[in-house]
N, C-alpha and C. Protein backbone atom coordinates (compact mmCIF):
# COMPACT_ATOMS: atom_id res chain seq x y z
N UNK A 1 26.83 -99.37 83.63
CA UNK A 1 27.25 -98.13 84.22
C UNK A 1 28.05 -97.36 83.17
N UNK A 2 27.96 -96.29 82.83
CA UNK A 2 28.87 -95.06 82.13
C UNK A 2 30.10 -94.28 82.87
N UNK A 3 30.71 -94.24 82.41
CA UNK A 3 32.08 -93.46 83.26
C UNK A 3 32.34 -92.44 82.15
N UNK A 4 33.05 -91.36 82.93
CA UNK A 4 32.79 -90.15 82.13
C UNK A 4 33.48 -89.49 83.61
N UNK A 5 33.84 -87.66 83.22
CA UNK A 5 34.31 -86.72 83.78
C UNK A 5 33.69 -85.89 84.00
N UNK A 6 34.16 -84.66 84.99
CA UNK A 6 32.86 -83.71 85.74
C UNK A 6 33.89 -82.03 85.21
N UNK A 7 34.85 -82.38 84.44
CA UNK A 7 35.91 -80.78 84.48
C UNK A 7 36.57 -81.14 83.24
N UNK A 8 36.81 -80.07 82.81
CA UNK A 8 37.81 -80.00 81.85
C UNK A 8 37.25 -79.10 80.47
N UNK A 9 38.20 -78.74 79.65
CA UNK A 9 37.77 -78.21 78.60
C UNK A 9 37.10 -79.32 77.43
N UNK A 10 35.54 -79.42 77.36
CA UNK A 10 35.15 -79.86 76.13
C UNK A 10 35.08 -79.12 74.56
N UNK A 11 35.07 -78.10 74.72
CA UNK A 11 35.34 -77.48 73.56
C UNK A 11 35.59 -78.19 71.83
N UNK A 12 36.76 -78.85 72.48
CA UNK A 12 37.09 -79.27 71.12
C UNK A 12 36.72 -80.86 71.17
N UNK A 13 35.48 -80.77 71.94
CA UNK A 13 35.17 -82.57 71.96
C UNK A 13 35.02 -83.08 73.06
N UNK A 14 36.15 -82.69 73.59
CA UNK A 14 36.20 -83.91 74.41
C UNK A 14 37.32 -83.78 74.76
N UNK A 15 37.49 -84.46 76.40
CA UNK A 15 39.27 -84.46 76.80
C UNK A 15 39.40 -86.23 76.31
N UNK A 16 40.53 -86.41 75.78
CA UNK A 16 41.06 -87.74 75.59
C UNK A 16 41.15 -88.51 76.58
N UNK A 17 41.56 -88.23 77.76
CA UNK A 17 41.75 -88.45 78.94
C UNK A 17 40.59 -88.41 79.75
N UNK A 18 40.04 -89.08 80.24
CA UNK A 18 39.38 -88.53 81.43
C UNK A 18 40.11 -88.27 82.74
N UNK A 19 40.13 -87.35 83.30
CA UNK A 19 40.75 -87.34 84.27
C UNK A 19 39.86 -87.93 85.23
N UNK A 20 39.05 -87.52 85.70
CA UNK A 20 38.27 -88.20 87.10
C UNK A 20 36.97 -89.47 86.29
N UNK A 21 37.20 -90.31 86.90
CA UNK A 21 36.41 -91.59 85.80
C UNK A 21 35.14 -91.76 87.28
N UNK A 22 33.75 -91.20 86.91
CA UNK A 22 32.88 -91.76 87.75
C UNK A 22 31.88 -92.13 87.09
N UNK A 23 30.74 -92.47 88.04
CA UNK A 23 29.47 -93.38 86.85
C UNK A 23 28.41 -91.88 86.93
N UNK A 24 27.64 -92.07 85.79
CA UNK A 24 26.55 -90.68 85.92
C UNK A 24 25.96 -90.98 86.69
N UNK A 25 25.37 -90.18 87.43
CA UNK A 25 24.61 -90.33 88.56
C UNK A 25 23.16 -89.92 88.04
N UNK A 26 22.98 -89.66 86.79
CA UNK A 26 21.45 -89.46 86.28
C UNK A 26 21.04 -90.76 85.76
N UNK A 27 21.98 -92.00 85.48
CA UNK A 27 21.68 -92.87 84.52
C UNK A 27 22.01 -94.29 85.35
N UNK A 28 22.50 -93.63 86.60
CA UNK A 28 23.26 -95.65 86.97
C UNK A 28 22.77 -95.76 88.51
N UNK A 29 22.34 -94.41 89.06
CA UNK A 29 21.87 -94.40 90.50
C UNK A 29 20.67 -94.25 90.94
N UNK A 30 20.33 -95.19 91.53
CA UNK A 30 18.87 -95.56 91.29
C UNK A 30 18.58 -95.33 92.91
N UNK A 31 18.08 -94.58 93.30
CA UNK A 31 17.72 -94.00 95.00
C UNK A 31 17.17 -95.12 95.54
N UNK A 32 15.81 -95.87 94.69
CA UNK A 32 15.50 -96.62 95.17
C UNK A 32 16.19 -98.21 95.73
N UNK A 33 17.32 -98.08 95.08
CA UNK A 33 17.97 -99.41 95.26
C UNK A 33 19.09 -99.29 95.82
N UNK A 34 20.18 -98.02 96.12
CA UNK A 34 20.66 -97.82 96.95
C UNK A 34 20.95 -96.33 97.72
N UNK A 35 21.13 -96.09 99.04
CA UNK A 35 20.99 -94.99 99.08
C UNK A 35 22.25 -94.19 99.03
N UNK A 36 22.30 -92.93 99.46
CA UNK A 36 23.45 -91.66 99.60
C UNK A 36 24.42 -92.47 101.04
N UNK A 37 23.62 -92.79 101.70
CA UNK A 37 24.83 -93.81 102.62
C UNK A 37 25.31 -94.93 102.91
N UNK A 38 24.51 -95.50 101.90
CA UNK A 38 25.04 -96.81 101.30
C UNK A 38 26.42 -96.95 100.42
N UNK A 39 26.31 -95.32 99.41
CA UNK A 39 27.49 -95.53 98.62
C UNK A 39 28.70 -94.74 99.40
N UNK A 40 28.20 -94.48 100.38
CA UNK A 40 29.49 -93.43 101.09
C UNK A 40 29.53 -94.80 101.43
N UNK A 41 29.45 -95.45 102.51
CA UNK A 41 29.85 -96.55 102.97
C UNK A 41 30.69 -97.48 101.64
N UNK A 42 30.38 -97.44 100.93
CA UNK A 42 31.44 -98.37 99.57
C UNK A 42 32.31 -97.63 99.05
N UNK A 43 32.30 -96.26 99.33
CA UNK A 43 33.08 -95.44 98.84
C UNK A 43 34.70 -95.09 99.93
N UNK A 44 34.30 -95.05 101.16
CA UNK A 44 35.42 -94.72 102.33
C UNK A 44 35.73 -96.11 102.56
N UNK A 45 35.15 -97.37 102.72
CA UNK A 45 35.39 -98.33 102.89
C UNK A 45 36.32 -99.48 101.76
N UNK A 46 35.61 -98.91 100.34
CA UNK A 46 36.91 -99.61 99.43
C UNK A 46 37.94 -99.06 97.96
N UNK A 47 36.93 -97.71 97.74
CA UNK A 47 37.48 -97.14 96.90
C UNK A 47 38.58 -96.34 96.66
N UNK A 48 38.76 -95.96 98.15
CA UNK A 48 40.10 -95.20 97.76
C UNK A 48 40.69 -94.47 99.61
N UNK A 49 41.80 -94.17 99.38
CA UNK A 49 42.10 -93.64 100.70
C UNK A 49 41.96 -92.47 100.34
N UNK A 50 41.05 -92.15 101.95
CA UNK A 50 40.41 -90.22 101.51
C UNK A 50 41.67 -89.72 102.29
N UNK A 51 42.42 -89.88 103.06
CA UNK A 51 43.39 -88.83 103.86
C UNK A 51 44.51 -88.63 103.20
N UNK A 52 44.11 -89.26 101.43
CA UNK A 52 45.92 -88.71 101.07
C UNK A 52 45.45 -87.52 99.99
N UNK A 53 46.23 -86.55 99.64
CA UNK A 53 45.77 -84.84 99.19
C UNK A 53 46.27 -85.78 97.79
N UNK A 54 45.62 -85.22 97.12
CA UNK A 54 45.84 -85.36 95.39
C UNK A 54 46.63 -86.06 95.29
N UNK A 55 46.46 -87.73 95.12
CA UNK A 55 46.99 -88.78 95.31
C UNK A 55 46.39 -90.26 95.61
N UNK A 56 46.37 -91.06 95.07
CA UNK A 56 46.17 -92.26 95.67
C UNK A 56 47.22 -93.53 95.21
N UNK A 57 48.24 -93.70 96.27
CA UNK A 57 49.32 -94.52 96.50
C UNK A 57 50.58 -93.71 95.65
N UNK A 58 50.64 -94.52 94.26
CA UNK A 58 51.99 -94.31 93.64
C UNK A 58 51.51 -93.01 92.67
N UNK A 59 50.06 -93.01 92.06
CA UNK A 59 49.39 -91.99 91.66
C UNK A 59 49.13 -90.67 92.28
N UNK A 60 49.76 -89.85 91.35
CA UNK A 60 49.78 -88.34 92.04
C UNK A 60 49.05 -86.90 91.26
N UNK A 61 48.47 -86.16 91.37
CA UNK A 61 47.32 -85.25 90.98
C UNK A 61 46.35 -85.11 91.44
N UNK A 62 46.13 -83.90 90.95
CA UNK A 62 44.44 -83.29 90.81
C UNK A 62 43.56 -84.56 91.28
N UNK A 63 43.58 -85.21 89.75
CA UNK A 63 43.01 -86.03 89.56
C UNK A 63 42.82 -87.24 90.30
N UNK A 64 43.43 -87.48 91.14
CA UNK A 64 43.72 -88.51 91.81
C UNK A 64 43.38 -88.51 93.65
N UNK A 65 42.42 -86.78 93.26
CA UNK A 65 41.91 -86.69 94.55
C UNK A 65 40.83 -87.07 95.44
N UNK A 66 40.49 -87.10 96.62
CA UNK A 66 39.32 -87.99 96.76
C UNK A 66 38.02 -86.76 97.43
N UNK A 67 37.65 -87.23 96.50
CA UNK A 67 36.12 -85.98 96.10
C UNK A 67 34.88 -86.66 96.09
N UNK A 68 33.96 -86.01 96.39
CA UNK A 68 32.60 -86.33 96.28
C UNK A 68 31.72 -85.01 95.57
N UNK A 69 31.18 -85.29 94.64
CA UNK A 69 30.35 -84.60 93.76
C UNK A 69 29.07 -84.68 93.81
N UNK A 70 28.40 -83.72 94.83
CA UNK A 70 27.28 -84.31 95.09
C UNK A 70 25.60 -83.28 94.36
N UNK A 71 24.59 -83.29 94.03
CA UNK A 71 23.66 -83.25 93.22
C UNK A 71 23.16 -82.12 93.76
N UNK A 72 22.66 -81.98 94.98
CA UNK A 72 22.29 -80.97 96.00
C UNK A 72 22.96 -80.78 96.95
N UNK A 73 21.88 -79.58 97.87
CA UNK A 73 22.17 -79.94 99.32
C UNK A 73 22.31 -80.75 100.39
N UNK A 74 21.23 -81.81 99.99
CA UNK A 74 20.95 -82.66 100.96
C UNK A 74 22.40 -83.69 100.68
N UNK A 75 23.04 -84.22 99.55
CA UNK A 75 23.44 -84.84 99.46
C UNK A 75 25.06 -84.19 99.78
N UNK A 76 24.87 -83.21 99.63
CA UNK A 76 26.46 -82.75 100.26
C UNK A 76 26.13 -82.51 102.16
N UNK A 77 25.01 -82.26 102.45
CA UNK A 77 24.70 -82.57 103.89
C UNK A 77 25.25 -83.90 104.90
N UNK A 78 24.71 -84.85 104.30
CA UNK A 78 24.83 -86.48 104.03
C UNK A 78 26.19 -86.83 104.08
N UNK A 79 26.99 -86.29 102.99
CA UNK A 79 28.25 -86.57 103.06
C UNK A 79 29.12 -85.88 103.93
N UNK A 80 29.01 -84.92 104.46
CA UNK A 80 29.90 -83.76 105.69
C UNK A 80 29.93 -84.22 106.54
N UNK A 81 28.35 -85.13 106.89
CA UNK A 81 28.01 -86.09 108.60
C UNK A 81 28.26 -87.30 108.52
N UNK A 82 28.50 -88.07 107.52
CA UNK A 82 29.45 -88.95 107.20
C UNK A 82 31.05 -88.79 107.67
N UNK A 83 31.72 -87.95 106.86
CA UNK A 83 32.79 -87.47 107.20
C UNK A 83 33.09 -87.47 108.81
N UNK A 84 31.97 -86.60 109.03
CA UNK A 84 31.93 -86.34 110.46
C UNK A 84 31.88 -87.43 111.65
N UNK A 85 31.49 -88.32 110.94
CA UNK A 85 30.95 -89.67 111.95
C UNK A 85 32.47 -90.48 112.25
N UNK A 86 32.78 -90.47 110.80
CA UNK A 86 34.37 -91.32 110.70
C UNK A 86 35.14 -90.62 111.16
N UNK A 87 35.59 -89.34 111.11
CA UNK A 87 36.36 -88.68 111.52
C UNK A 87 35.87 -88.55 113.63
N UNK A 88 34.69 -88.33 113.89
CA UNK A 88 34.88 -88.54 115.36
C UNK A 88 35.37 -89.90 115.92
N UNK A 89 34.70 -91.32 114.78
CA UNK A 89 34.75 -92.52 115.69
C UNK A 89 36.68 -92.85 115.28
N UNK A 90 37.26 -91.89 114.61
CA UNK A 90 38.78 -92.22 114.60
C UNK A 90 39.17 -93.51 113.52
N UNK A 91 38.04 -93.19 112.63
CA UNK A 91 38.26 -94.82 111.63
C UNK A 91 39.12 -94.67 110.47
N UNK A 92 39.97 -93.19 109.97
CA UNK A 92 41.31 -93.45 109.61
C UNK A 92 42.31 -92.73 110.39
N UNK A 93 43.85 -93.15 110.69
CA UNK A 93 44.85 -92.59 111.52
C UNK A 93 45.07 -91.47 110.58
N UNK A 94 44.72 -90.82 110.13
CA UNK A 94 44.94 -89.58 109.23
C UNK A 94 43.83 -88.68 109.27
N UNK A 95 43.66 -87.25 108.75
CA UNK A 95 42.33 -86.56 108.62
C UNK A 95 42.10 -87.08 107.35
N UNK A 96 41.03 -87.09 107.49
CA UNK A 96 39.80 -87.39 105.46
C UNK A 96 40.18 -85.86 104.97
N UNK A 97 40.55 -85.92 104.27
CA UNK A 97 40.74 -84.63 102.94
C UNK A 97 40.07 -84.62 101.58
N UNK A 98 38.61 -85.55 101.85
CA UNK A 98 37.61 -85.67 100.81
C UNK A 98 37.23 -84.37 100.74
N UNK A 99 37.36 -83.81 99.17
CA UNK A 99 36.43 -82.77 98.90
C UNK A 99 35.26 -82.81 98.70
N UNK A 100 34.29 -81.60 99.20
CA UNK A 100 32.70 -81.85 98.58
C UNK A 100 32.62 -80.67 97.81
N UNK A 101 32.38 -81.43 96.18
CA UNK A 101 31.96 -79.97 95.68
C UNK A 101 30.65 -80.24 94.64
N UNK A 102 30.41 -79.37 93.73
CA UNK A 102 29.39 -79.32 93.31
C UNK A 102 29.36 -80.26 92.00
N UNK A 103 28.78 -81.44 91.72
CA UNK A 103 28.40 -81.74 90.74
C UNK A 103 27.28 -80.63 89.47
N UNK A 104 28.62 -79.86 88.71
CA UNK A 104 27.66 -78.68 87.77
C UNK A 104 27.28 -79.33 86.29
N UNK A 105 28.58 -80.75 85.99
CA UNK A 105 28.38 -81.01 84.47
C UNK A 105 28.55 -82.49 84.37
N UNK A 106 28.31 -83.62 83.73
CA UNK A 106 28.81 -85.04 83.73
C UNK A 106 29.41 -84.90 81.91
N UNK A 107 30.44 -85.50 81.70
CA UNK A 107 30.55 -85.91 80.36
C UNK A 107 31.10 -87.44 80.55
N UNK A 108 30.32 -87.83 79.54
CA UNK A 108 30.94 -88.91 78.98
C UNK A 108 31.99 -89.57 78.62
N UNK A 109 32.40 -90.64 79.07
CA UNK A 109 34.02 -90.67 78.54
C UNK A 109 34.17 -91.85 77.28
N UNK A 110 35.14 -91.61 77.01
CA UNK A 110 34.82 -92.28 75.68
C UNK A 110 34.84 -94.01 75.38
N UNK A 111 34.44 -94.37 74.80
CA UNK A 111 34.19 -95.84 74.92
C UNK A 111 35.52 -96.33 75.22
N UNK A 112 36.25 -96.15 75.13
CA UNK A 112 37.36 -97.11 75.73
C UNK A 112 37.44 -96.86 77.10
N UNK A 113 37.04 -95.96 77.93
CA UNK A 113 37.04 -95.85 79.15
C UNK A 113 35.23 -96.63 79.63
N UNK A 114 34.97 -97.41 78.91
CA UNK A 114 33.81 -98.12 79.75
C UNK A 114 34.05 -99.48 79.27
N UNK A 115 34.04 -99.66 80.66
CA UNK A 115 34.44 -100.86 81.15
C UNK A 115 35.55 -101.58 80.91
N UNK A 116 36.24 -100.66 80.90
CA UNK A 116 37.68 -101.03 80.57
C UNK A 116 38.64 -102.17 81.78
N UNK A 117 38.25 -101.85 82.86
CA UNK A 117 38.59 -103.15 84.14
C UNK A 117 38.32 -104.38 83.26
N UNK A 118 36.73 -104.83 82.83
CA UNK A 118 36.72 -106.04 82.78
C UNK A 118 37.25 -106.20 81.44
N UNK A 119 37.07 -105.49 80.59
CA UNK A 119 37.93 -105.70 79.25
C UNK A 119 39.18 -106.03 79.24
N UNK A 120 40.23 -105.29 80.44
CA UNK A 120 41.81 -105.48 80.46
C UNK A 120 42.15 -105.77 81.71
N UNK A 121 41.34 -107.19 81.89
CA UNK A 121 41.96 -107.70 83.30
C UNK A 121 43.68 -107.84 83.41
N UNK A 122 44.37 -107.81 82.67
CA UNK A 122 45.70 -108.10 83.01
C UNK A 122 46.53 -107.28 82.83
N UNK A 123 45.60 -105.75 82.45
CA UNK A 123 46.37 -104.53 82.07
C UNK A 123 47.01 -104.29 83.60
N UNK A 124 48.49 -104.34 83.46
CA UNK A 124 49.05 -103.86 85.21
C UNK A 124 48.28 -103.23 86.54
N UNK A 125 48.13 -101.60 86.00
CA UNK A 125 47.27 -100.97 86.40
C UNK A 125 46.22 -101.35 87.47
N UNK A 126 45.15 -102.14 85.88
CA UNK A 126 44.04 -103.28 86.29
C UNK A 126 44.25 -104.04 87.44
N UNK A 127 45.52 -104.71 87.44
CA UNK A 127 45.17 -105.91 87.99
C UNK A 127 46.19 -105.67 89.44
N UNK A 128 46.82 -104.52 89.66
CA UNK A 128 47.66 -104.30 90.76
C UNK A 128 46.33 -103.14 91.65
N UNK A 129 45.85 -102.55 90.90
CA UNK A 129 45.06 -101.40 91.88
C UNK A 129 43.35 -101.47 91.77
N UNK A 130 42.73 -101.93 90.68
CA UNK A 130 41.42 -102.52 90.70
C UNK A 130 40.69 -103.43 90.73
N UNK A 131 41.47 -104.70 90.53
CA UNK A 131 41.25 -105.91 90.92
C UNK A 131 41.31 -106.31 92.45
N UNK A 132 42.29 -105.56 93.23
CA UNK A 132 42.45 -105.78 94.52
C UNK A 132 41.15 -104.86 95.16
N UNK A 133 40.81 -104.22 94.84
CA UNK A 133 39.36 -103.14 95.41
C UNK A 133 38.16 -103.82 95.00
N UNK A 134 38.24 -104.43 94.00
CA UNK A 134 37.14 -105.40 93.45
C UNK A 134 36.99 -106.58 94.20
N UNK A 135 37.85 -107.48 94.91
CA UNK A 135 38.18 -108.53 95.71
C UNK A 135 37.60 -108.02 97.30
N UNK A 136 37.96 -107.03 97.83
CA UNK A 136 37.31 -106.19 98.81
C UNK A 136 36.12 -105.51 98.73
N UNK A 137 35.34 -105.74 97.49
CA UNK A 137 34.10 -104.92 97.89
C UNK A 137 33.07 -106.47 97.75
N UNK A 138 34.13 -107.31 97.25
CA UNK A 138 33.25 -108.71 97.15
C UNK A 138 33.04 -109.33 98.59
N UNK A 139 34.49 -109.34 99.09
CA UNK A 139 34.30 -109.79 100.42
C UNK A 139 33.49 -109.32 101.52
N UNK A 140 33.33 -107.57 101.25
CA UNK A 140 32.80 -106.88 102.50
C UNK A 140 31.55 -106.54 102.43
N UNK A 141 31.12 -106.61 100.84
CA UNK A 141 29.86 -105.90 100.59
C UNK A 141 29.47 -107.04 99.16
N UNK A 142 28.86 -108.11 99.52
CA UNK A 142 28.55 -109.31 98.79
C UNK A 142 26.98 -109.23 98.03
N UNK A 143 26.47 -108.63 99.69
CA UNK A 143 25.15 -107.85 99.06
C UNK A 143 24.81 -106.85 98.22
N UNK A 144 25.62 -106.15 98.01
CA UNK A 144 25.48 -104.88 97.16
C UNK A 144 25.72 -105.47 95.75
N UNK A 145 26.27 -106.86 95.70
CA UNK A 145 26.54 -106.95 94.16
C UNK A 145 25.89 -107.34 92.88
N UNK A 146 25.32 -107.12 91.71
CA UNK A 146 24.52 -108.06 91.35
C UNK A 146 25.18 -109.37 90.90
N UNK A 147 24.29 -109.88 90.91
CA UNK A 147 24.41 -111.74 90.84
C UNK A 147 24.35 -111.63 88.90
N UNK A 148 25.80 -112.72 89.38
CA UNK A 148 25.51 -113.37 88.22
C UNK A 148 25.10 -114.02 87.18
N UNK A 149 24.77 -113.52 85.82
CA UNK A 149 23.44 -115.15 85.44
C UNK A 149 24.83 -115.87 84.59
N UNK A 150 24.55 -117.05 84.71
CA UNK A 150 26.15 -117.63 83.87
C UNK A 150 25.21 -118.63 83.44
């Protein structure tokens, strides 16, 4: 998978930073193998809390908001009735404040931002806020994962 950013000034390269770290969706999402509500389902379920505004926990920003970037119509369709489903059946005590906006650009982020989890398992960060989401998508969603060859 590639991680990379959807904003910012490239101009002079590149932001150092990525601010928003997602996978390309031209290169890692394969329709046939999973669908648009398959990953909403992995997405509201372990990636992040959607009802907090530019923020997730001790992390605060822009950047830190919970968004969906979606390709078309259909797929920002998909995600609204999603929204819509969780938000009628009452499945967070808060409103979802997921944005839907337009996926217009993907960049690349720079090699130290890929795969940097498994590279720095014991980086704090790592191991207080992505390791614990990683442990929960094992437990809840076992199927979605690929298997290991060891």
């Amino acid at each position: 998978m590639v991680f990379g950013f959807n904003f910012g000034d490239v101009s002079d390269g590149g932001l150092k930073v990525a601010p928003d770290t997602l996978p390309d969706p031209e290169k890692d999402i394969d329709p046939a193998r999973i669908s648009c509500g398959q990953i909403l389902k992995l997405f509201f379920a372990v990636a992040h809390d959607p009802t907090q505004l530019n923020r997730q926990g001790n992390d605060v920003g822009m950047q830190y908001r919970s968004a969906i970037f979606h390709v078309d119509e259909v797929q920002r369709e998909v995600a609204a009735a999603y929204i819509g489903q969780l938000e009628k059946a009452g499945v967070f005590s808060a409103p979802i404040v997921t944005e839907l906006a337009p996926l217009d650009a993907f960049y690349e982020g720079e090699d130290y931002h890929q795969d940097y989890a498994a590279l720095n398992p014991t980086q704090p960060y790592i191991a207080c806020t992505s390791l614990p989401k990683m442990d929960k998508l094992r437990r809840y969603f076992p199927d979605r994962l690929k298997r290991s060859v060891t």
